[in-house]
Protein backbone atom coordinates (compact mmCIF):
# COMPACT_ATOMS: atom_id res chain seq x y z
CA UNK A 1 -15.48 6.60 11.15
CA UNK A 2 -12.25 7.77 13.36
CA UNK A 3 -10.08 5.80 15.86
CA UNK A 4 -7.51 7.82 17.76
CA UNK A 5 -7.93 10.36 14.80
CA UNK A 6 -7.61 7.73 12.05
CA UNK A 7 -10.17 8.16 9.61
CA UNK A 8 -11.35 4.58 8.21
CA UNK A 9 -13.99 3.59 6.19
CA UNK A 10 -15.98 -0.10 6.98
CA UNK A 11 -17.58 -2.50 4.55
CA UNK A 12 -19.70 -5.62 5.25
CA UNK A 13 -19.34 -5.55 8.99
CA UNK A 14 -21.37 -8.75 9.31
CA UNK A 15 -18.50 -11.14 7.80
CA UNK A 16 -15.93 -12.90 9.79
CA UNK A 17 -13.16 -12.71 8.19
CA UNK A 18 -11.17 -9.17 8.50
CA UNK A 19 -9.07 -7.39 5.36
CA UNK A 20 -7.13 -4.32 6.24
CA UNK A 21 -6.62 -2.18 2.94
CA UNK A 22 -3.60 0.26 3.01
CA UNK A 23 -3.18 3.20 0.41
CA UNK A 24 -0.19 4.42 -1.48
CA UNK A 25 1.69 7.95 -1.24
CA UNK A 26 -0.35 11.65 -1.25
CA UNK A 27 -3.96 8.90 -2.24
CA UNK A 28 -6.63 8.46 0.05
CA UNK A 29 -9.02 5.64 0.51
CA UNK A 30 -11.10 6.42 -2.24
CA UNK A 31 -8.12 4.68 -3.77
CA UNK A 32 -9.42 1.73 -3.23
CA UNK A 33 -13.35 2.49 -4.20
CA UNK A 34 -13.07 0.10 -7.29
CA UNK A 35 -10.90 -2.68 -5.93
CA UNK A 36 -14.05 -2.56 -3.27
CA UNK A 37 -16.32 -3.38 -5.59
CA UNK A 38 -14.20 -6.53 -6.77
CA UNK A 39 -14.26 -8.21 -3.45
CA UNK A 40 -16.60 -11.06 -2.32
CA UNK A 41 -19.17 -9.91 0.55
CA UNK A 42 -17.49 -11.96 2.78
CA UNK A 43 -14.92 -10.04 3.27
CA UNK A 44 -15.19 -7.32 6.45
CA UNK A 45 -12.74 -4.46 5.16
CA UNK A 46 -11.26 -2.06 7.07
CA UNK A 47 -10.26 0.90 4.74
CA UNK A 48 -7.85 4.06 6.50
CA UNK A 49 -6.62 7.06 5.61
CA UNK A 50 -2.96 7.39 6.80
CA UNK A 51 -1.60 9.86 8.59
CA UNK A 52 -1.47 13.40 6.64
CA UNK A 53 -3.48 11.42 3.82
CA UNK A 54 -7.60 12.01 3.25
CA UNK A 55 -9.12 12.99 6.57
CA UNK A 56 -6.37 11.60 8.82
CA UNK A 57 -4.85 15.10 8.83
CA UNK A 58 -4.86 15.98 12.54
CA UNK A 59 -1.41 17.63 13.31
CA UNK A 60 -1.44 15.23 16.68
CA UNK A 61 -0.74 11.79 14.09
CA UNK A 62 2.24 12.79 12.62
CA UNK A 63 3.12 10.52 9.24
CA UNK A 64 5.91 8.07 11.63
CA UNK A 65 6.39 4.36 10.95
CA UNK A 66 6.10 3.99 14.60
CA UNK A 67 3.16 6.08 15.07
CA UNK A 68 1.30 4.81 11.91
CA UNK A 69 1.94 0.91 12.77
CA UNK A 70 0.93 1.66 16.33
CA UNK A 71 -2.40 3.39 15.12
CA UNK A 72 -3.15 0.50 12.30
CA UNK A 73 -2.09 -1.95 14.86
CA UNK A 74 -4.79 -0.32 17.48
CA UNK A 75 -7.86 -0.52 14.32
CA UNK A 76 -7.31 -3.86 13.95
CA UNK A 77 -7.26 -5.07 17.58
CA UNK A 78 -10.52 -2.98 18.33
CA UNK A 79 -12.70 -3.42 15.50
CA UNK A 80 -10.68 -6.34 12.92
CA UNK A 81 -12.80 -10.02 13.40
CA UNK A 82 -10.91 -11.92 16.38
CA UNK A 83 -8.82 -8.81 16.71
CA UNK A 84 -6.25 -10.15 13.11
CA UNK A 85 -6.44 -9.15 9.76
CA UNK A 86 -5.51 -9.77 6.79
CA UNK A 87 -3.23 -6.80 5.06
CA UNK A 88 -3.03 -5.87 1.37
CA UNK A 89 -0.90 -2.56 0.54
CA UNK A 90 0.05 -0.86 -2.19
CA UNK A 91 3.47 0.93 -2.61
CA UNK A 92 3.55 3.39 0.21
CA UNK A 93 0.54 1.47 1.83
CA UNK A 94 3.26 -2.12 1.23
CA UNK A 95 5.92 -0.63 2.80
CA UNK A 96 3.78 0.19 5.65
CA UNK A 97 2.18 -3.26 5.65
CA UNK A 98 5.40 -4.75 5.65
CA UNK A 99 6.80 -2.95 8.87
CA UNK A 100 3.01 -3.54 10.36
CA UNK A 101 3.64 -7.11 10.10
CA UNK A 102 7.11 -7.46 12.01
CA UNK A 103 6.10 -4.91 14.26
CA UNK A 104 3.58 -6.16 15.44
CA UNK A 105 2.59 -10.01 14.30
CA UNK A 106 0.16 -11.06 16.86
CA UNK A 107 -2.47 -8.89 14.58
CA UNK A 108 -1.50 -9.99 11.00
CA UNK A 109 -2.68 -12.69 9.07
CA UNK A 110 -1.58 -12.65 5.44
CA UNK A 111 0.09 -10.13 3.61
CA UNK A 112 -0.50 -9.16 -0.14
CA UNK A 113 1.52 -6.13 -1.25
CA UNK A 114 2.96 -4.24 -4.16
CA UNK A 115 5.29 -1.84 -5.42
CA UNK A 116 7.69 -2.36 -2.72
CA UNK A 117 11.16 -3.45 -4.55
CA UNK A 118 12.51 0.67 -5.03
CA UNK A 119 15.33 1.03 -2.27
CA UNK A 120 15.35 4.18 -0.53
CA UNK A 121 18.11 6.76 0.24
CA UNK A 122 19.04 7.54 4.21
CA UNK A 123 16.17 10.34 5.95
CA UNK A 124 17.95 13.57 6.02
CA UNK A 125 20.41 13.46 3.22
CA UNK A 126 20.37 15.22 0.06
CA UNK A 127 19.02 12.22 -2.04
CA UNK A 128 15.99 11.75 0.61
CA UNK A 129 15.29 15.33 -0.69
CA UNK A 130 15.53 14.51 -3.86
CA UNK A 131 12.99 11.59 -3.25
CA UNK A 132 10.64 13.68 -1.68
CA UNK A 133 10.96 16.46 -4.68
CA UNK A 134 9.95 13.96 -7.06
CA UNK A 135 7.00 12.34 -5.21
CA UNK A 136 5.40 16.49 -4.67
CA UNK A 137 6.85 17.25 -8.48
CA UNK A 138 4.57 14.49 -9.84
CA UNK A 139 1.63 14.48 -7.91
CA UNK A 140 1.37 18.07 -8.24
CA UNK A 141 1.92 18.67 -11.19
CA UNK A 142 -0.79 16.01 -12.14
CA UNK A 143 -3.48 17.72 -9.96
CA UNK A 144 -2.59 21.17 -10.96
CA UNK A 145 -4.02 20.41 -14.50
CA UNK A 146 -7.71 21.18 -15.51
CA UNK A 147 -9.72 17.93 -14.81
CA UNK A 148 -10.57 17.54 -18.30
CA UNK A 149 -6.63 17.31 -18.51
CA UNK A 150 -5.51 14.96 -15.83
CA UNK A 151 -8.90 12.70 -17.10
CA UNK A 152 -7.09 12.48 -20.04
CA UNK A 153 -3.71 12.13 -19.02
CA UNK A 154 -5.36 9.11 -16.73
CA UNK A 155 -6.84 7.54 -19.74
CA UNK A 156 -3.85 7.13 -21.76
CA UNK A 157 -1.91 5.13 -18.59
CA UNK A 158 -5.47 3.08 -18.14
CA UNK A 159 -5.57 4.82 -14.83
CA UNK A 160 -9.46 5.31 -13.15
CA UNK A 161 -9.36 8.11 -10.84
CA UNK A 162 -13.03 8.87 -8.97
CA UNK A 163 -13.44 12.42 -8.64
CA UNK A 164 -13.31 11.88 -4.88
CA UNK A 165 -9.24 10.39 -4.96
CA UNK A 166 -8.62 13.42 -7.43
CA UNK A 167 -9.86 16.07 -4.87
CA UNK A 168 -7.76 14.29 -1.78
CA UNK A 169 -4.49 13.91 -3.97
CA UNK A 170 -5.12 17.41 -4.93
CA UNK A 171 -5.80 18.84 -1.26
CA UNK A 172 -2.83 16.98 -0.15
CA UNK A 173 0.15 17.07 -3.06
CA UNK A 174 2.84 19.29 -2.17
CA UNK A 175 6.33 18.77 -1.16
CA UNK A 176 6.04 18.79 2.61
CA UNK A 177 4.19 15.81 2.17
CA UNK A 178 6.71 14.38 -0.22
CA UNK A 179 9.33 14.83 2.10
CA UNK A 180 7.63 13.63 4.73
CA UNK A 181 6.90 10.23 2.56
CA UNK A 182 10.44 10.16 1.20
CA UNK A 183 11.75 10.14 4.83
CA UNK A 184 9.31 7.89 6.31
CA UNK A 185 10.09 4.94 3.85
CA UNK A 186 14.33 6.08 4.31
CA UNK A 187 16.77 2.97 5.36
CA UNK A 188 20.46 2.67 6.35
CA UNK A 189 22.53 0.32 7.45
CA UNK A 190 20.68 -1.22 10.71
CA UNK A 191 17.27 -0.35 9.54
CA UNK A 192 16.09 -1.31 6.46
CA UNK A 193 13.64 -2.85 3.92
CA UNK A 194 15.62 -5.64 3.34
CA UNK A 195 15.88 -6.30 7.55
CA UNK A 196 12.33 -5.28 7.90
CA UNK A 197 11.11 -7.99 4.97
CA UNK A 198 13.27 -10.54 6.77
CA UNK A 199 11.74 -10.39 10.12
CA UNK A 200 7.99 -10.87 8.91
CA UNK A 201 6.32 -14.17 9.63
CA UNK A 202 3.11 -13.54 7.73
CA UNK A 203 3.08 -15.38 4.36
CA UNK A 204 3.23 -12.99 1.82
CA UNK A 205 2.12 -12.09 -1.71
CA UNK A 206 4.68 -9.52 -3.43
CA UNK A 207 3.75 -8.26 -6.54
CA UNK A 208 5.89 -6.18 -9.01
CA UNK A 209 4.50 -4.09 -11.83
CA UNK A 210 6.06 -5.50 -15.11
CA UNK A 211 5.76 -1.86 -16.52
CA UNK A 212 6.38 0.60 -13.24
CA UNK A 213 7.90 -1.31 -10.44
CA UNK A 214 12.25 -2.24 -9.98
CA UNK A 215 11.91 -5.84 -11.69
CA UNK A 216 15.08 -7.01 -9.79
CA UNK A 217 14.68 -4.98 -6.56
CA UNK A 218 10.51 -7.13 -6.21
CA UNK A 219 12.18 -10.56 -7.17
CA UNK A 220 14.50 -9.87 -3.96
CA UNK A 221 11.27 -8.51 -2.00
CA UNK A 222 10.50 -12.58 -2.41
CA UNK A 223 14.00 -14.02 -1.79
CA UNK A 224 13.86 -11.61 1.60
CA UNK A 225 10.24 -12.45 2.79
CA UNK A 226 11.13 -16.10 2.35
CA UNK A 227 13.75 -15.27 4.95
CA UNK A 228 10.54 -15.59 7.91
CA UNK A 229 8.19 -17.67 5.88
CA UNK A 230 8.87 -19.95 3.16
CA UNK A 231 5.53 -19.71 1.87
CA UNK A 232 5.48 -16.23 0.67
CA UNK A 233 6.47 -15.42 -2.98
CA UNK A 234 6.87 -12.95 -5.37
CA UNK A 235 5.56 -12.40 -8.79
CA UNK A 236 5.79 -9.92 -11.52
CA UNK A 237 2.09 -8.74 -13.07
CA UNK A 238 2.60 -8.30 -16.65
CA UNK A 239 1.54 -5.26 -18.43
CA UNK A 240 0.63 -3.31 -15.43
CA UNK A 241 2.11 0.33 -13.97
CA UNK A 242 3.05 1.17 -10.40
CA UNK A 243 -0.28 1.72 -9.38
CA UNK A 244 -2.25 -0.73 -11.35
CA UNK A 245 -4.93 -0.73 -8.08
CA UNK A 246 -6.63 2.02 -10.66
CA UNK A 247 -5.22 0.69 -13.55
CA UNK A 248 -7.08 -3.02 -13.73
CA UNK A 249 -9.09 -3.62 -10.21
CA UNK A 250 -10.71 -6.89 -10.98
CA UNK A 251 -6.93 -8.48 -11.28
CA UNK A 252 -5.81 -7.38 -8.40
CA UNK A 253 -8.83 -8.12 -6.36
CA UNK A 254 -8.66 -11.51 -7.79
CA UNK A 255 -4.91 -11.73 -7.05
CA UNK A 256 -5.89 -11.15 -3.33
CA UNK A 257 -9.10 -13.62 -2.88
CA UNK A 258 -6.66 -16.38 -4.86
CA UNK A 259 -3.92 -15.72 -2.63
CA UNK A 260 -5.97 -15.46 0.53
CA UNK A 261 -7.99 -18.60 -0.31
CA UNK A 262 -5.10 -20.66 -1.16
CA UNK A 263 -5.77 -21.03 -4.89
CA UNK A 264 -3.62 -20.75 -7.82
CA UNK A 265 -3.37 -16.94 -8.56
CA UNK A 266 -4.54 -15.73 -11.81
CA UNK A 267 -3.38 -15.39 -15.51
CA UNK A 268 -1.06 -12.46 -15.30
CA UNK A 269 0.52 -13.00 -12.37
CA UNK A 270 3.93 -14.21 -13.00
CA UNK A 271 6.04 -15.98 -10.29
CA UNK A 272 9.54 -15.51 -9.97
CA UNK A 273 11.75 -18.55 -9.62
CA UNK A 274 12.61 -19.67 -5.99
C-alpha cells in the first residue's frame, strides 16, 4: 500500500490497538519480517518504507525530518486505530521516532526505540561527510559480496537477513544515500538530539546494544527522555549488536509487548540507574 507516496505494509487490520514500526538506515521493511512474526495478533501494525528506502523512492519525498515526520504523522492519522500509535524504531528509524513524537504528540502513544545514543556531527561539515562515507562504505561493501558471502558474513554476527532486505539494502547502498542519512540525523547547537529527546512526552523505552551501541551516550538517551516524562527509561540489552532487530527477534518483540503492556521487561534487558 502507498499514502502520499509512502510505501507501507499492514498486518492484522482487525485489532484495535495501532503499532507503527520504523526501519533503520539504507533497510527496508522487510527489516522487520521476523520481529512480525514475534508479535501477538492483536497488534494492527503499520510497517513503512522511509523516504529513499524500499519503494518509498519517489524523487517528490525527499529523505527530510520535516517531510518524513509530516508523512508518518499523516499514516497514522488516516489509517492508525483512533488516529495514535504506538512507535518502535530502530537506529535511524529511533531517531526518527524520537523527532515524530515531539513533533507531533497528539498521534503518539508510546515509544520503544534503539540505537539512538551516537551524537552526530553538524549537516554540511566535513565530519557529516565523513558520517555519510562510512554509512555507504559499509553497507556497500556488505552487499557488493556474492550472497553466499554476505550469508556468511551475517552468520558469524547472528544477523538474519531475508533475501528480500538483502535486495533493498543492495538497490539502495551508496553514498548519496549515506550522505543524505548522515545529514538528516546532523545537530548543532539549537537543534539537537539531546533538545529533541527533552521535548517528548511519550513514555519511552530506550534500548542500547551492550555490544554495538555508545553505552554512555543511551544511558543519557534515558536521563534526557526523563526530561518530558518520568516514566520512560533506558536499558542496555546484553550481548546484542546495533541492529539486534535481525540479530535475536523474539527479545525484542518481547521487549516491546512487556513495555507496551506495562510488565516487567525481559531477562536481558538491563536498566540503567535513575
Amino acid at each position: 500500500m502507498s499514502d502520499s507516496q509512502l510505501f507501507f505494509k499492514e498486518v492484522n487490520p482487525g485489532a484495535t490497538r495501532t503499532l507503527l514500526l520504523i526501519h533503520g538506515a539504507i533497510s527496508s521493511h522487510h527489516e522487520w519480517d521476523l520481529v512480525i512474526e514475534c508479535l501477538p495478533p492483536s497488534f494492527h501494525l503499520l510497517i513503512p518504507d522511509l523516504p529513499c528506502h524500499g519503494r518509498s523512492t519517489s524523487a517528490t519525498i525527499p529523505l527530510t525530518l520535516g517531510s518524513t515526520a509530516m508523512l508518518l504523522k499523516d499514516l497514522i492519522t488516516k489509517h492508525a486505530k483512533n488516529g495514535k500509535a504506538d512507535v518502535v524504531g530502530m537506529s535511524l528509524g529511533g531517531y526518527t521516532a524520537i523527532y515524530l513524537a515531539q513533533r507531533y504528540p497528539e498521534v503518539v502513544n508510546d515509544l520503544f526505540v534503539s540505537g539512538v545514543g551516537q551524537p552526530w556531527p553538524k549537516p554540511g561539515t566535513w565530519m557529516s561527510s565523513v558520517y555519510g562515507s562510512i554509512l555507504a562504505l559499509s553497507s556497500w561493501g556488505t552487499t557488493r559480496l556474492s550472497k553466499r558471502a554476505f550469508d556468511w558474513l551475517s552468520s558469524k554476527a547472528d544477523m538474519k537477513v531475508n533475501q528480500q532486505l538483502y535486495e533493498d539494502m543492495a538497490l539502495r547502498a551508496g553514498y548519496e544515500l549515506g550522505a543524505t542519512v548522515s545529514s538528516y540525523l546532523g545537530e548543532d547547537e539549537e537543534e539537537n538530539w539531546k533538545t529533541r529527546c527533552e521535548r517528548v512526552k511519550s513514555r519511552t523505552c530506550v534500548c542500547t546494544a551492550a555490544l554495538g551501541d555508545p553505552i554512555e551516550g543511551g544511558k543519557m538517551r534515558g536521563v534526557e527522555l526523563r526530561v518530558g516524562n518520568d516514566r520512560s527509561r533506558a536499558f542496555k540489552v546484553e550481548e546484542m549488536r546495533h541492529a539486534w532487530d535481525l540479530q535475536n527477534p523474539e527479545l525484542f518483540a518481547a521487549g516491546i509487548v512487556a513495555w507496551l503492556t506495562g510488565e516487567d521487561l525481559p531477562l536481558g534487558y538491563v536498566p540503567f540507574p535513575i
